[in-house]
C-alpha atoms as a PDB file:
ATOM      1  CA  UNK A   1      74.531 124.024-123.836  1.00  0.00           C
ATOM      2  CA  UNK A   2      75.809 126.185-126.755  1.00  0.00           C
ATOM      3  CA  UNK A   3      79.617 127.259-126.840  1.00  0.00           C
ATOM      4  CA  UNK A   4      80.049 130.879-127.449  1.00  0.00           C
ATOM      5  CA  UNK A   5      81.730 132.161-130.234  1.00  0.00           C
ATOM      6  CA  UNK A   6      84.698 132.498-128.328  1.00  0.00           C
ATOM      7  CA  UNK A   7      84.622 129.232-126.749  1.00  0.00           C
ATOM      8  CA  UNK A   8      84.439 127.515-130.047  1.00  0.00           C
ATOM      9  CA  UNK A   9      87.555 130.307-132.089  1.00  0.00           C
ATOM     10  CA  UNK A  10      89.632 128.865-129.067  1.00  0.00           C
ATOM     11  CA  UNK A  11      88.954 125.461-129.306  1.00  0.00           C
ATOM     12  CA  UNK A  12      90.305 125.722-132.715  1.00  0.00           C
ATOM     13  CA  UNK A  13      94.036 127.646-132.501  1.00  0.00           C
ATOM     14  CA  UNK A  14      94.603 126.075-128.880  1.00  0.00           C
ATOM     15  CA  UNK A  15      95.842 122.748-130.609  1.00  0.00           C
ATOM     16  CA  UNK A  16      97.828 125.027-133.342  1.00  0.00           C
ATOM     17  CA  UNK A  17      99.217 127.052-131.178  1.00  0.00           C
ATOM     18  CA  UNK A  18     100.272 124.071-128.628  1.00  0.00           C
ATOM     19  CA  UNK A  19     101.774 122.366-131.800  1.00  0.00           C
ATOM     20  CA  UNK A  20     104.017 125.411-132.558  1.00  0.00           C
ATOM     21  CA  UNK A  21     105.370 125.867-129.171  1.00  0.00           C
ATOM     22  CA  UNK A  22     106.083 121.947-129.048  1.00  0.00           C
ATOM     23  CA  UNK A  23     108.019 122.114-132.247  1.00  0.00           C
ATOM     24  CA  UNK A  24     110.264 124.853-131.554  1.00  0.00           C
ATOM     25  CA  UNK A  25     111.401 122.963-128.354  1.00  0.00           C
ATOM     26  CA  UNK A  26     110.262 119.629-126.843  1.00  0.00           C
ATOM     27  CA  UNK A  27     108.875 120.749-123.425  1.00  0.00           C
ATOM     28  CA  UNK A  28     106.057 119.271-120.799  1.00  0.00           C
ATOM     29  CA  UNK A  29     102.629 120.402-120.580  1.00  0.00           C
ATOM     30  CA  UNK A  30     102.758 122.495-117.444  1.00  0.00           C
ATOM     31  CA  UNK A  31     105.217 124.476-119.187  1.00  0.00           C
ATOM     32  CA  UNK A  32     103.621 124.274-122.638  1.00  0.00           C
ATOM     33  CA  UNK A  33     100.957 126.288-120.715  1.00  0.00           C
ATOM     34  CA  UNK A  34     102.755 128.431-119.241  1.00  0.00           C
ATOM     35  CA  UNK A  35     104.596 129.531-122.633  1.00  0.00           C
ATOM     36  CA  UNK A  36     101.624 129.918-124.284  1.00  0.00           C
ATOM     37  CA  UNK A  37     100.209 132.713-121.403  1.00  0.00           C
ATOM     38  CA  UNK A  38     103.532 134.378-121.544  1.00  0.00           C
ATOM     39  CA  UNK A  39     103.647 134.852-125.015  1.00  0.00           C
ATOM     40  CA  UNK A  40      99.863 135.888-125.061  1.00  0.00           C
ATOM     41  CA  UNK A  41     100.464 138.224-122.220  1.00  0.00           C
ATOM     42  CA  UNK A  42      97.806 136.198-120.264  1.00  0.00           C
ATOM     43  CA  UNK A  43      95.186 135.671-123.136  1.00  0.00           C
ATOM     44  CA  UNK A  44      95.721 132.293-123.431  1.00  0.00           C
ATOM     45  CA  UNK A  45      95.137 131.267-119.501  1.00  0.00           C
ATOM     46  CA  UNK A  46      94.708 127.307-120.146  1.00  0.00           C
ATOM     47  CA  UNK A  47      93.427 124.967-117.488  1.00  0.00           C
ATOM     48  CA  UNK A  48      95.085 121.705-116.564  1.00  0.00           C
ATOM     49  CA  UNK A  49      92.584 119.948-118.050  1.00  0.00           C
ATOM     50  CA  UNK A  50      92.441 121.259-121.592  1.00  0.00           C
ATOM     51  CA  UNK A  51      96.094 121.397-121.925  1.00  0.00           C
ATOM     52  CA  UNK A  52      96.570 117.581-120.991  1.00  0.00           C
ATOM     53  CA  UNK A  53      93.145 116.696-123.043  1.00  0.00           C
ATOM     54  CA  UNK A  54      94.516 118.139-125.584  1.00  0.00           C
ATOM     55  CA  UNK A  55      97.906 116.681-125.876  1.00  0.00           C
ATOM     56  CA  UNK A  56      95.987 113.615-125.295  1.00  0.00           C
ATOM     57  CA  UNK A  57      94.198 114.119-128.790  1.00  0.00           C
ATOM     58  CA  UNK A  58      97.081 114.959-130.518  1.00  0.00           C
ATOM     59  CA  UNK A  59      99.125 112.171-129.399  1.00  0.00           C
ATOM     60  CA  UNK A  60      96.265 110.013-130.494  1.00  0.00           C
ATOM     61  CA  UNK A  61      96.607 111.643-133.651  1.00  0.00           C
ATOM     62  CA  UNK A  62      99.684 110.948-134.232  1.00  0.00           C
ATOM     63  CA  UNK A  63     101.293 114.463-134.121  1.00  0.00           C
ATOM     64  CA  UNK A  64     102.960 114.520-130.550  1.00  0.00           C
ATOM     65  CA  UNK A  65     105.065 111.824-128.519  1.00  0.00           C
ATOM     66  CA  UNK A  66     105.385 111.569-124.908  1.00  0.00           C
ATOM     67  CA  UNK A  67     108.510 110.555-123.416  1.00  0.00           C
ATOM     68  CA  UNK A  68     108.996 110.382-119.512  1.00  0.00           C
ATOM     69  CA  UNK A  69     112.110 112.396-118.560  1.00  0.00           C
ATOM     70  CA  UNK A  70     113.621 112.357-115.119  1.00  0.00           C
ATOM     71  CA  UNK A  71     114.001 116.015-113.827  1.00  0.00           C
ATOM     72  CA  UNK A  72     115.115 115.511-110.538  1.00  0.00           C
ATOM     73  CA  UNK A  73     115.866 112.182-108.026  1.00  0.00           C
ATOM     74  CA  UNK A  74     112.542 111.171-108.161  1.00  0.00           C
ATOM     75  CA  UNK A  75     110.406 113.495-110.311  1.00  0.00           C
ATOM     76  CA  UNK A  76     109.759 112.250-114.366  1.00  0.00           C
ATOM     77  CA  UNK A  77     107.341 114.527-116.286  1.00  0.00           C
ATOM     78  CA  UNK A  78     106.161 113.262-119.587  1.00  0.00           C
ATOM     79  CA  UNK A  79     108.030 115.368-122.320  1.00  0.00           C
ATOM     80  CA  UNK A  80     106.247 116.041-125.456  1.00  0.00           C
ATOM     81  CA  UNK A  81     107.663 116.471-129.388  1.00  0.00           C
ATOM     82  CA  UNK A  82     106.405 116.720-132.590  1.00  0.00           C
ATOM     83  CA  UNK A  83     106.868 113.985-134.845  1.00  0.00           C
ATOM     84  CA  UNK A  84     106.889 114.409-138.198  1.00  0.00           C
ATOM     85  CA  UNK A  85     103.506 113.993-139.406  1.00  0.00           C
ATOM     86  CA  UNK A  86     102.813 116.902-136.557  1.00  0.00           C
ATOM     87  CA  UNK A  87     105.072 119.414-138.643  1.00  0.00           C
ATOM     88  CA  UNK A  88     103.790 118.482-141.740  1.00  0.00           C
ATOM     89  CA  UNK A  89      99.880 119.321-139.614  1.00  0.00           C
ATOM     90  CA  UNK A  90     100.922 122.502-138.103  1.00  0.00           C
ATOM     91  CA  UNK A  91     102.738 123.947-141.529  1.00  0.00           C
ATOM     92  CA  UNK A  92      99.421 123.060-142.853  1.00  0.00           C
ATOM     93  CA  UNK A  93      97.594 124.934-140.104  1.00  0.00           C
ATOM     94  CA  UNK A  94      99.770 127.948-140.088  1.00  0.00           C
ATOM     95  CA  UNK A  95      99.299 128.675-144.336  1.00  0.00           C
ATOM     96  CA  UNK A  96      95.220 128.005-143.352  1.00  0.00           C
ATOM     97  CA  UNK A  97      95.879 130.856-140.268  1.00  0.00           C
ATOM     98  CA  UNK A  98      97.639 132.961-142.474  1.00  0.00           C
ATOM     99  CA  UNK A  99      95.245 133.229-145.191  1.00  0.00           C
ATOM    100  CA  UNK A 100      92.338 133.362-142.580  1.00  0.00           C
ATOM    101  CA  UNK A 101      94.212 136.119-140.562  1.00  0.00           C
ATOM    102  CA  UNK A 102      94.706 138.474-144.380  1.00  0.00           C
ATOM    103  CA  UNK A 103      91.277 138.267-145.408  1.00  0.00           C
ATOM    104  CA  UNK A 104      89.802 139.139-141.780  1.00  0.00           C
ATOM    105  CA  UNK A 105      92.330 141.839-141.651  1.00  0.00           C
ATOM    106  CA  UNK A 106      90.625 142.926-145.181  1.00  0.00           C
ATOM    107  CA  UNK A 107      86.879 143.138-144.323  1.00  0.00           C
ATOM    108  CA  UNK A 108      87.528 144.790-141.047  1.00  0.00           C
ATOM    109  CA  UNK A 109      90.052 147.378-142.673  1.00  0.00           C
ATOM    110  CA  UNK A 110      87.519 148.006-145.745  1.00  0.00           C
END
Protein backbone atom coordinates (compact mmCIF):
# COMPACT_ATOMS: atom_id res chain seq x y z
CA UNK A 1 0.00 0.00 0.00
CA UNK A 2 1.30 3.52 -0.86
CA UNK A 3 2.34 5.96 2.08
CA UNK A 4 0.83 9.32 1.72
CA UNK A 5 2.72 12.24 1.35
CA UNK A 6 2.45 12.89 4.82
CA UNK A 7 3.23 9.54 6.00
CA UNK A 8 6.44 9.51 4.12
CA UNK A 9 7.54 13.90 5.20
CA UNK A 10 7.16 12.28 8.77
CA UNK A 11 9.02 9.36 8.42
CA UNK A 12 11.81 11.59 7.53
CA UNK A 13 12.11 14.56 10.49
CA UNK A 14 10.74 11.96 13.19
CA UNK A 15 14.41 10.53 13.53
CA UNK A 16 15.81 14.35 13.35
CA UNK A 17 13.71 15.61 15.52
CA UNK A 18 14.12 12.54 18.14
CA UNK A 19 17.95 13.14 17.70
CA UNK A 20 17.65 16.83 18.78
CA UNK A 21 15.59 16.28 21.78
CA UNK A 22 18.10 13.36 22.83
CA UNK A 23 21.04 15.66 22.54
CA UNK A 24 19.90 18.48 24.49
CA UNK A 25 19.26 16.03 27.44
CA UNK A 26 19.67 12.23 27.72
CA UNK A 27 16.06 11.10 28.45
CA UNK A 28 13.92 7.63 27.82
CA UNK A 29 11.66 7.06 25.05
CA UNK A 30 8.32 7.45 26.75
CA UNK A 31 9.40 10.79 27.54
CA UNK A 32 11.25 11.47 24.28
CA UNK A 33 7.62 11.18 23.02
CA UNK A 34 6.10 13.00 25.12
CA UNK A 35 8.59 16.10 24.55
CA UNK A 36 8.26 15.92 21.15
CA UNK A 37 4.03 16.36 21.38
CA UNK A 38 4.56 19.11 23.83
CA UNK A 39 6.74 21.03 21.88
CA UNK A 40 4.58 20.35 18.67
CA UNK A 41 1.49 21.25 20.56
CA UNK A 42 0.20 17.70 19.73
CA UNK A 43 1.40 17.45 16.01
CA UNK A 44 3.80 15.07 16.61
CA UNK A 45 1.42 12.32 18.50
CA UNK A 46 4.00 9.23 18.17
CA UNK A 47 2.98 5.68 18.90
CA UNK A 48 4.94 3.32 21.10
CA UNK A 49 5.95 1.53 18.39
CA UNK A 50 7.58 4.06 16.11
CA UNK A 51 9.27 5.79 18.87
CA UNK A 52 11.05 2.51 20.17
CA UNK A 53 11.55 1.29 16.30
CA UNK A 54 13.05 4.11 15.81
CA UNK A 55 15.53 4.43 18.54
CA UNK A 56 16.11 0.94 17.62
CA UNK A 57 17.49 2.12 14.11
CA UNK A 58 19.41 4.72 15.37
CA UNK A 59 21.12 2.82 17.95
CA UNK A 60 21.94 0.39 15.22
CA UNK A 61 23.32 3.20 13.52
CA UNK A 62 25.43 4.14 15.75
CA UNK A 63 23.97 7.58 16.77
CA UNK A 64 22.16 6.76 20.17
CA UNK A 65 23.21 4.56 23.32
CA UNK A 66 20.98 2.93 25.68
CA UNK A 67 21.85 2.73 29.18
CA UNK A 68 19.44 1.10 31.83
CA UNK A 69 18.92 3.58 34.71
CA UNK A 70 17.18 2.67 37.92
CA UNK A 71 14.31 5.22 38.60
CA UNK A 72 12.79 3.84 41.45
CA UNK A 73 13.30 0.38 43.84
CA UNK A 74 12.59 -1.72 41.16
CA UNK A 75 11.83 0.21 37.96
CA UNK A 76 15.10 0.70 35.23
CA UNK A 77 14.09 2.38 31.93
CA UNK A 78 16.62 2.31 29.20
CA UNK A 79 18.08 5.94 28.93
CA UNK A 80 19.12 7.12 25.62
CA UNK A 81 22.19 9.73 24.46
CA UNK A 82 23.74 10.81 21.57
CA UNK A 83 27.10 9.76 20.93
CA UNK A 84 29.19 11.56 18.97
CA UNK A 85 28.85 10.38 15.57
CA UNK A 86 24.88 11.21 16.36
CA UNK A 87 25.82 15.05 16.74
CA UNK A 88 27.97 15.12 14.01
CA UNK A 89 24.36 13.29 11.97
CA UNK A 90 21.89 15.63 13.37
CA UNK A 91 24.20 19.01 12.73
CA UNK A 92 24.24 17.52 9.37
CA UNK A 93 20.47 17.10 9.27
CA UNK A 94 19.61 20.41 10.75
CA UNK A 95 21.94 22.63 7.85
CA UNK A 96 19.93 20.02 5.17
CA UNK A 97 16.40 21.25 7.20
CA UNK A 98 17.45 24.61 7.15
CA UNK A 99 18.17 25.03 3.61
CA UNK A 100 15.06 22.83 2.74
CA UNK A 101 12.84 24.94 5.15
CA UNK A 102 14.32 28.69 3.12
CA UNK A 103 13.72 27.58 -0.24
CA UNK A 104 10.07 26.12 0.56
CA UNK A 105 9.46 29.26 2.42
CA UNK A 106 10.57 30.97 -1.10
CA UNK A 107 8.27 29.25 -3.67
CA UNK A 108 5.30 29.43 -1.43
CA UNK A 109 5.98 33.24 -0.57
CA UNK A 110 6.69 34.05 -4.46
Amino acid sequence: MAQSHLEQLLRGVVEPLMLFIIGELPMHGYRIAKELEKRSSGYFKLTESTVYSALRRLEREGLVLSSWQLVAKKQKRRCYELTEKGRQILAKKLAEWQRFSNATSKVISY
